[in-house]
PDB file of N, CA and C in Angstrom:
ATOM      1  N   UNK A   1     177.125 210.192  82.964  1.00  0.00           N
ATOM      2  CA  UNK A   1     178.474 210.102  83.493  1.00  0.00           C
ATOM      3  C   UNK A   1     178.908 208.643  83.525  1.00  0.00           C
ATOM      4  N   UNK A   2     180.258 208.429  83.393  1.00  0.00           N
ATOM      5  CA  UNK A   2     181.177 207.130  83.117  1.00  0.00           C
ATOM      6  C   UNK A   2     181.017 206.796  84.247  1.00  0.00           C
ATOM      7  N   UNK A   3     181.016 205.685  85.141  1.00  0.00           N
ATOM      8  CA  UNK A   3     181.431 205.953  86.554  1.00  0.00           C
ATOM      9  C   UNK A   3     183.146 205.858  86.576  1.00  0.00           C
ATOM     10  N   UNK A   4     183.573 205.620  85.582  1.00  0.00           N
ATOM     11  CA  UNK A   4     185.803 205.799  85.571  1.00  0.00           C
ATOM     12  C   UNK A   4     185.965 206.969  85.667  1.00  0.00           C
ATOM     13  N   UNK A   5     184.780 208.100  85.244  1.00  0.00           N
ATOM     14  CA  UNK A   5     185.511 209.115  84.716  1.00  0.00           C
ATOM     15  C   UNK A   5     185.815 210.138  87.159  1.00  0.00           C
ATOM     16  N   UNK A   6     185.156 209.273  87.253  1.00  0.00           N
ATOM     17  CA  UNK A   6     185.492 209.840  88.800  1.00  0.00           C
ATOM     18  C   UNK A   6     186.654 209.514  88.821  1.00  0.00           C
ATOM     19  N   UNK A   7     187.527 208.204  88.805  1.00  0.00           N
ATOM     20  CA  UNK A   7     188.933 207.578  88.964  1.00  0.00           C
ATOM     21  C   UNK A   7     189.560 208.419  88.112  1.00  0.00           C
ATOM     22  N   UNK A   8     189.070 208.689  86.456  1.00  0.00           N
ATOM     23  CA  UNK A   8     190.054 209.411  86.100  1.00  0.00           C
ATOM     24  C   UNK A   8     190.683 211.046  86.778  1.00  0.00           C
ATOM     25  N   UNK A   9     189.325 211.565  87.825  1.00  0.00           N
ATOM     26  CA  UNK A   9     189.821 212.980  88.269  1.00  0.00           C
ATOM     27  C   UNK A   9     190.838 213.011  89.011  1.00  0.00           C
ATOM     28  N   UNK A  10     191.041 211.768  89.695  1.00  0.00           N
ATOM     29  CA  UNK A  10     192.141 211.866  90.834  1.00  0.00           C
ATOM     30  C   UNK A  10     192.953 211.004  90.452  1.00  0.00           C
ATOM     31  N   UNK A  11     193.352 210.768  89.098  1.00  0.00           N
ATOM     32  CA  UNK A  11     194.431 210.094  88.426  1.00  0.00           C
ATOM     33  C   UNK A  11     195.182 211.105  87.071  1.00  0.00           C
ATOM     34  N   UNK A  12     194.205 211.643  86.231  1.00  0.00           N
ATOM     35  CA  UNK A  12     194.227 213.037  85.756  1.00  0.00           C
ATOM     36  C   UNK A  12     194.994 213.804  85.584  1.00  0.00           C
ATOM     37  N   UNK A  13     195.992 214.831  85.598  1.00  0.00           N
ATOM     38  CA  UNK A  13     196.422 215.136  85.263  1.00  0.00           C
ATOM     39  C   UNK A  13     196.095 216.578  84.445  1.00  0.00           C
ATOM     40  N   UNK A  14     196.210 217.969  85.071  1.00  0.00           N
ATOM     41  CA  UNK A  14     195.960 218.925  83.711  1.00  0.00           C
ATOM     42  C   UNK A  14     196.835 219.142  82.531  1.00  0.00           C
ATOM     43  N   UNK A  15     196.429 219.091  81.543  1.00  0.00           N
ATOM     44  CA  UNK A  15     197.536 219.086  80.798  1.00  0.00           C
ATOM     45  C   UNK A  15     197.883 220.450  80.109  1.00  0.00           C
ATOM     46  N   UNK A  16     197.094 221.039  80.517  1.00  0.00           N
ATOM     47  CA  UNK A  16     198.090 222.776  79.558  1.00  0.00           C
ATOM     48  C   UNK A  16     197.132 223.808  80.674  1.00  0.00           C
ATOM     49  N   UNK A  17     198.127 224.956  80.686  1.00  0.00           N
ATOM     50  CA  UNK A  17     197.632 225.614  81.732  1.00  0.00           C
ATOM     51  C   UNK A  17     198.263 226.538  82.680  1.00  0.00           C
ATOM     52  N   UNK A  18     197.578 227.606  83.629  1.00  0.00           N
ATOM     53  CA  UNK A  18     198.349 227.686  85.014  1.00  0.00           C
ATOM     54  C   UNK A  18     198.260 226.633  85.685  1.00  0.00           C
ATOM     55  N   UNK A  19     197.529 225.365  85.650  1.00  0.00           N
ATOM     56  CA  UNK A  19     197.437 224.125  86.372  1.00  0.00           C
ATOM     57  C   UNK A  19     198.283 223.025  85.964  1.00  0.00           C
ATOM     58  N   UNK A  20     199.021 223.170  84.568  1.00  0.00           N
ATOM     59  CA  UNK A  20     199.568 221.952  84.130  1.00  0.00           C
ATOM     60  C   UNK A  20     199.933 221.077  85.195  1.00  0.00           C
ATOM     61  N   UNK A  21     199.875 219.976  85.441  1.00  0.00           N
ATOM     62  CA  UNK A  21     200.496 218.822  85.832  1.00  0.00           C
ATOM     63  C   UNK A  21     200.007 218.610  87.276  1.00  0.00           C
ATOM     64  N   UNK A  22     198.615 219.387  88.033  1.00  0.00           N
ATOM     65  CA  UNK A  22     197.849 219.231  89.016  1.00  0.00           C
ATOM     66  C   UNK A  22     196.996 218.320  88.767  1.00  0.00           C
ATOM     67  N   UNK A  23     196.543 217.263  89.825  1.00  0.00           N
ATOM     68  CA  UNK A  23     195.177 216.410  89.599  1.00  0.00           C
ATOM     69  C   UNK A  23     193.813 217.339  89.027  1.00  0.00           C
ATOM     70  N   UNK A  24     193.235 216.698  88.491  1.00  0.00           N
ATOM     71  CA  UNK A  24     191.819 217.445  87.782  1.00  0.00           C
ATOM     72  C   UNK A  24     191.122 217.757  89.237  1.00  0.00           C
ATOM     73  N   UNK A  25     191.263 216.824  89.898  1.00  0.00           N
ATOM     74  CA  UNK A  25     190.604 216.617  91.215  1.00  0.00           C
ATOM     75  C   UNK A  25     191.188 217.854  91.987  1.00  0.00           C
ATOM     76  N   UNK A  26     192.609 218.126  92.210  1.00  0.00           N
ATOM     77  CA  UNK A  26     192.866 219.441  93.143  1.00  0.00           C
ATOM     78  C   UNK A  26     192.704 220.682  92.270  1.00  0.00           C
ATOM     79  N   UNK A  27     192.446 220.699  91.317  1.00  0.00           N
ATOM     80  CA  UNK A  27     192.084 221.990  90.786  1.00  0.00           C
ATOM     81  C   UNK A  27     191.652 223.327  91.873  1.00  0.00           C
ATOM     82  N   UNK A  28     191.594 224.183  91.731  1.00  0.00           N
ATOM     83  CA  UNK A  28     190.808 225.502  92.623  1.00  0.00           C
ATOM     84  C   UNK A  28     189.604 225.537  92.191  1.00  0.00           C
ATOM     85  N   UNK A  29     188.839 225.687  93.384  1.00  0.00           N
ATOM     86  CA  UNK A  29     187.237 225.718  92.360  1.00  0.00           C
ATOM     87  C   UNK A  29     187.170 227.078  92.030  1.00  0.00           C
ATOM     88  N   UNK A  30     187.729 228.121  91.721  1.00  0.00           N
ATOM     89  CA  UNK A  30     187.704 229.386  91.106  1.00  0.00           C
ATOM     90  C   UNK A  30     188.133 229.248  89.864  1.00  0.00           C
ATOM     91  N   UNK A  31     189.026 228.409  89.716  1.00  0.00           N
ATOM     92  CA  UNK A  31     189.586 228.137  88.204  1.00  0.00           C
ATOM     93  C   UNK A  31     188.485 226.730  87.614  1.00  0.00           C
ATOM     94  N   UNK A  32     188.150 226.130  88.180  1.00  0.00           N
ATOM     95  CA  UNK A  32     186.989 225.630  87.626  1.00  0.00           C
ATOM     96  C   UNK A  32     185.653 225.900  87.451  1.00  0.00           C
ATOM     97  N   UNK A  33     185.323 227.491  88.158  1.00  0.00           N
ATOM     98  CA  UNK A  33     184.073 228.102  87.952  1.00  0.00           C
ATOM     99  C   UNK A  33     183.970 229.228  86.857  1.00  0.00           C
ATOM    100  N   UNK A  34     185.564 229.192  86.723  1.00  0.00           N
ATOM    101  CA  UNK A  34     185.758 230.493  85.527  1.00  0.00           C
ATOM    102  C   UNK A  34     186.051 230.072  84.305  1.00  0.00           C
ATOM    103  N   UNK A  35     186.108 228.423  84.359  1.00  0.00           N
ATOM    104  CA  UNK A  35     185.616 227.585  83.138  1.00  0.00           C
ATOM    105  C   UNK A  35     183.637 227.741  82.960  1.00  0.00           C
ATOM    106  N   UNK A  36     183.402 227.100  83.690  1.00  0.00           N
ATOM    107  CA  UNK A  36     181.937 227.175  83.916  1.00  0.00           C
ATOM    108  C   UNK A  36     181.408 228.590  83.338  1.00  0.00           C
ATOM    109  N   UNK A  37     181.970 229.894  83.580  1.00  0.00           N
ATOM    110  CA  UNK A  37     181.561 230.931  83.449  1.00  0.00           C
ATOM    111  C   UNK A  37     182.308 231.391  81.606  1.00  0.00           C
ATOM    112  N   UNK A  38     183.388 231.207  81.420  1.00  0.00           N
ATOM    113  CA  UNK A  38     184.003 231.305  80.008  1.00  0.00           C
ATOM    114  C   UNK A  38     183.662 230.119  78.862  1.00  0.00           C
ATOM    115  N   UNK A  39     183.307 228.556  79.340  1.00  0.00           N
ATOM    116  CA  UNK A  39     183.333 227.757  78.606  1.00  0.00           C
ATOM    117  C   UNK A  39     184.020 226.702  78.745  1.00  0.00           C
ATOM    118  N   UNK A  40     183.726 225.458  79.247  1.00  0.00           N
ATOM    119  CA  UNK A  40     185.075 224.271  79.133  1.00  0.00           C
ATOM    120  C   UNK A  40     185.489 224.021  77.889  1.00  0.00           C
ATOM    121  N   UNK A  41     186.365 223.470  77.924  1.00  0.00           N
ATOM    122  CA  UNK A  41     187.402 223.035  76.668  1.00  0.00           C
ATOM    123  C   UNK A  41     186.328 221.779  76.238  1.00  0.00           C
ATOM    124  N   UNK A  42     186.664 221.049  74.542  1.00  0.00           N
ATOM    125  CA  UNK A  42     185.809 220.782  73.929  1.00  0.00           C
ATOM    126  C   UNK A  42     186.287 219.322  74.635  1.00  0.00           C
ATOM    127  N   UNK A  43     185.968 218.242  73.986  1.00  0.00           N
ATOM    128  CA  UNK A  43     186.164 216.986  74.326  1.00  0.00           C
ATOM    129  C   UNK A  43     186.274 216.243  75.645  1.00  0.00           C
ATOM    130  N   UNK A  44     187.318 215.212  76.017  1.00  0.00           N
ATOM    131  CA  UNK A  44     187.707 214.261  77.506  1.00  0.00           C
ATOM    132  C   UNK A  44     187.805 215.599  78.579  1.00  0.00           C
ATOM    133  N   UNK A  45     188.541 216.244  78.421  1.00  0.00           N
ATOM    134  CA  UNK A  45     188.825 216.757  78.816  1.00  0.00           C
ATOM    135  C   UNK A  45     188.126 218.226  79.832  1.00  0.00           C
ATOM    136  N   UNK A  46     187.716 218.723  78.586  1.00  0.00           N
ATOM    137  CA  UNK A  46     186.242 219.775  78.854  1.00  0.00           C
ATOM    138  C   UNK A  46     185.052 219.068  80.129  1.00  0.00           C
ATOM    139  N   UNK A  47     184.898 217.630  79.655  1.00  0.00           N
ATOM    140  CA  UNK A  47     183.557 216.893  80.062  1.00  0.00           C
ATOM    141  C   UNK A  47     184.586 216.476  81.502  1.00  0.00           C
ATOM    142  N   UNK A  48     185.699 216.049  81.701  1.00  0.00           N
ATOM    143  CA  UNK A  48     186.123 216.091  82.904  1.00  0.00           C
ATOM    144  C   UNK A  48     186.242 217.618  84.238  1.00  0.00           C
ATOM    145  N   UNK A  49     186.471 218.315  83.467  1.00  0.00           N
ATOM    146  CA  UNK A  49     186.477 219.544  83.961  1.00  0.00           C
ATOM    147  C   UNK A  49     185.424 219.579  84.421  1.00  0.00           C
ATOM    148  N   UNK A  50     184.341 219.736  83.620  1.00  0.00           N
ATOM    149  CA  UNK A  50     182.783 220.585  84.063  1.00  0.00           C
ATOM    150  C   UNK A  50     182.094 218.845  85.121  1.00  0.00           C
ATOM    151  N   UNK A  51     182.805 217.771  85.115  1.00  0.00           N
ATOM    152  CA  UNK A  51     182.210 217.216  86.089  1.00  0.00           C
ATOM    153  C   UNK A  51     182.934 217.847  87.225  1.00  0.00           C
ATOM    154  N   UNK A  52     183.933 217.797  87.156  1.00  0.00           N
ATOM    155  CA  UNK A  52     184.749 218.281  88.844  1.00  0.00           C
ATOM    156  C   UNK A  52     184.491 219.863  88.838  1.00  0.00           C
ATOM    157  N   UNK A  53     184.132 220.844  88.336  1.00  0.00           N
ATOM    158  CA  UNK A  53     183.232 221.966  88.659  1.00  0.00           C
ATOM    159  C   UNK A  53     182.011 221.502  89.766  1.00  0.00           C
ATOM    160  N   UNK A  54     181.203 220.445  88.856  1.00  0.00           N
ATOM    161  CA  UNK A  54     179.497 220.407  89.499  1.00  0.00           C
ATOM    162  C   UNK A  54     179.959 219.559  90.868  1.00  0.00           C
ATOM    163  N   UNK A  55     181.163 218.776  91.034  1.00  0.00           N
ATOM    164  CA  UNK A  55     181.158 218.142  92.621  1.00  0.00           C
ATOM    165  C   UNK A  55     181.803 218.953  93.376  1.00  0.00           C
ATOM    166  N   UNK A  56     182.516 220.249  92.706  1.00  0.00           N
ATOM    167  CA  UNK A  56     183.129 221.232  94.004  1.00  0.00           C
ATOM    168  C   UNK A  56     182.341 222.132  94.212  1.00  0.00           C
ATOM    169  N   UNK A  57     181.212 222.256  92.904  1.00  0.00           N
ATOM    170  CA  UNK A  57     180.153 223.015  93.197  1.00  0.00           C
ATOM    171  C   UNK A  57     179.501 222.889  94.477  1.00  0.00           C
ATOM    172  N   UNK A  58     178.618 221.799  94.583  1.00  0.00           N
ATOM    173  CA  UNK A  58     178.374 221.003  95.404  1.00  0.00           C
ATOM    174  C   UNK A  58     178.440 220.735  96.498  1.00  0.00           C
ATOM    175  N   UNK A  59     179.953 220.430  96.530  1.00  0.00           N
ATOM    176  CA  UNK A  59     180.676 220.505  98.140  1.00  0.00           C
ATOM    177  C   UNK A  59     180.377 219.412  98.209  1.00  0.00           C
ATOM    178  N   UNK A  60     181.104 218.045  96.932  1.00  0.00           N
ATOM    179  CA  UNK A  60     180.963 216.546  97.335  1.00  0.00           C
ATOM    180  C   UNK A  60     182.266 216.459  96.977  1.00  0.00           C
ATOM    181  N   UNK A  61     182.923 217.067  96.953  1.00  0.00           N
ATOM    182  CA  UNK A  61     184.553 216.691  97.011  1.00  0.00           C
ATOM    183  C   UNK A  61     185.112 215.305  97.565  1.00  0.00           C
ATOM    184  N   UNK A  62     184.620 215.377  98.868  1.00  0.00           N
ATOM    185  CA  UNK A  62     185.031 214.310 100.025  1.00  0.00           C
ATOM    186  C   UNK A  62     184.706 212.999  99.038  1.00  0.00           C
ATOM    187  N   UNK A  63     183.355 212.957  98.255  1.00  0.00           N
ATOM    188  CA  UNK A  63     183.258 211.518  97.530  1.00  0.00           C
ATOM    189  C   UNK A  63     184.307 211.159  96.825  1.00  0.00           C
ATOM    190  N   UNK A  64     185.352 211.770  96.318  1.00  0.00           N
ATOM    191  CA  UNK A  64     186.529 211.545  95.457  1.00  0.00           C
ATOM    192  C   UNK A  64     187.619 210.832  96.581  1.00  0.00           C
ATOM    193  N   UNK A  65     187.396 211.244  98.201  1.00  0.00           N
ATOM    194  CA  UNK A  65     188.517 210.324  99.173  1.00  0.00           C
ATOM    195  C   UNK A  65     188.956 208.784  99.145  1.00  0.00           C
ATOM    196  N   UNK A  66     187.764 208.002  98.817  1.00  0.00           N
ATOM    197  CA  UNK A  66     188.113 206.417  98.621  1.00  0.00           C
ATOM    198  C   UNK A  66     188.949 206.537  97.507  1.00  0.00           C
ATOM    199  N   UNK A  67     188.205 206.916  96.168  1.00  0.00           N
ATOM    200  CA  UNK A  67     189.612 206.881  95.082  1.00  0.00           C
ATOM    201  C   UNK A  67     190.569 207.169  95.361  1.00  0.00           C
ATOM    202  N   UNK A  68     190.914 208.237  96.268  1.00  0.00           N
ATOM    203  CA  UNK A  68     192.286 208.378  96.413  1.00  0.00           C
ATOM    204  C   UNK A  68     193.022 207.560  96.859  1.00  0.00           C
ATOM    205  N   UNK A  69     192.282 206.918  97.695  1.00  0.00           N
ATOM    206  CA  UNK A  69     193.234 206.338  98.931  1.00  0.00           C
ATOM    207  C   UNK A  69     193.377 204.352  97.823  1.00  0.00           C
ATOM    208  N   UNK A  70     192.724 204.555  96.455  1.00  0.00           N
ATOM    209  CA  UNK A  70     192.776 203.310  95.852  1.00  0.00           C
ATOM    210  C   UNK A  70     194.651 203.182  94.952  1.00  0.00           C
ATOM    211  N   UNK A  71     194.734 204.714  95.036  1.00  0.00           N
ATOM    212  CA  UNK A  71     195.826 205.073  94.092  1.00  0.00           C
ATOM    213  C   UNK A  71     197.043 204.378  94.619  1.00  0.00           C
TER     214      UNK A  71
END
């Protein structure tokens, strides 16, 4: 893992979707587990997804709060 690619979740942006135009970071973790379960998308994008899956997995969400508050 990048360590930007954390800044990029809560800067992010989805770009096609029922989520278009939500932070990667507020995503639903149901819609990010039913990636996990169907497949993420290929590339930046995919590899951003399936990181913010494994930290809502997790239940480290809260580590994404300083970035926010950098925005």
């Amino acid at each position: 893992m990048n360590p930007d690619d954390l800044q990029r979740l809560v800067t992010l942006a989805m770009p096609y979707g029922k989520y278009k135009g939500r932070l990667i970071a507020d995503l639903p973790g149901d819609y990010l587990n039913w990636f996990a379960r169907k497949g993420f998308p290929a590339g930046d994008i995919g590899r951003l997804l399936q990181l913010m899956q494994e930290i809502d997995h997790n239940g480290l969400s809260a580590l994404l709060e300083p970035l926010r508050k950098k925005r």
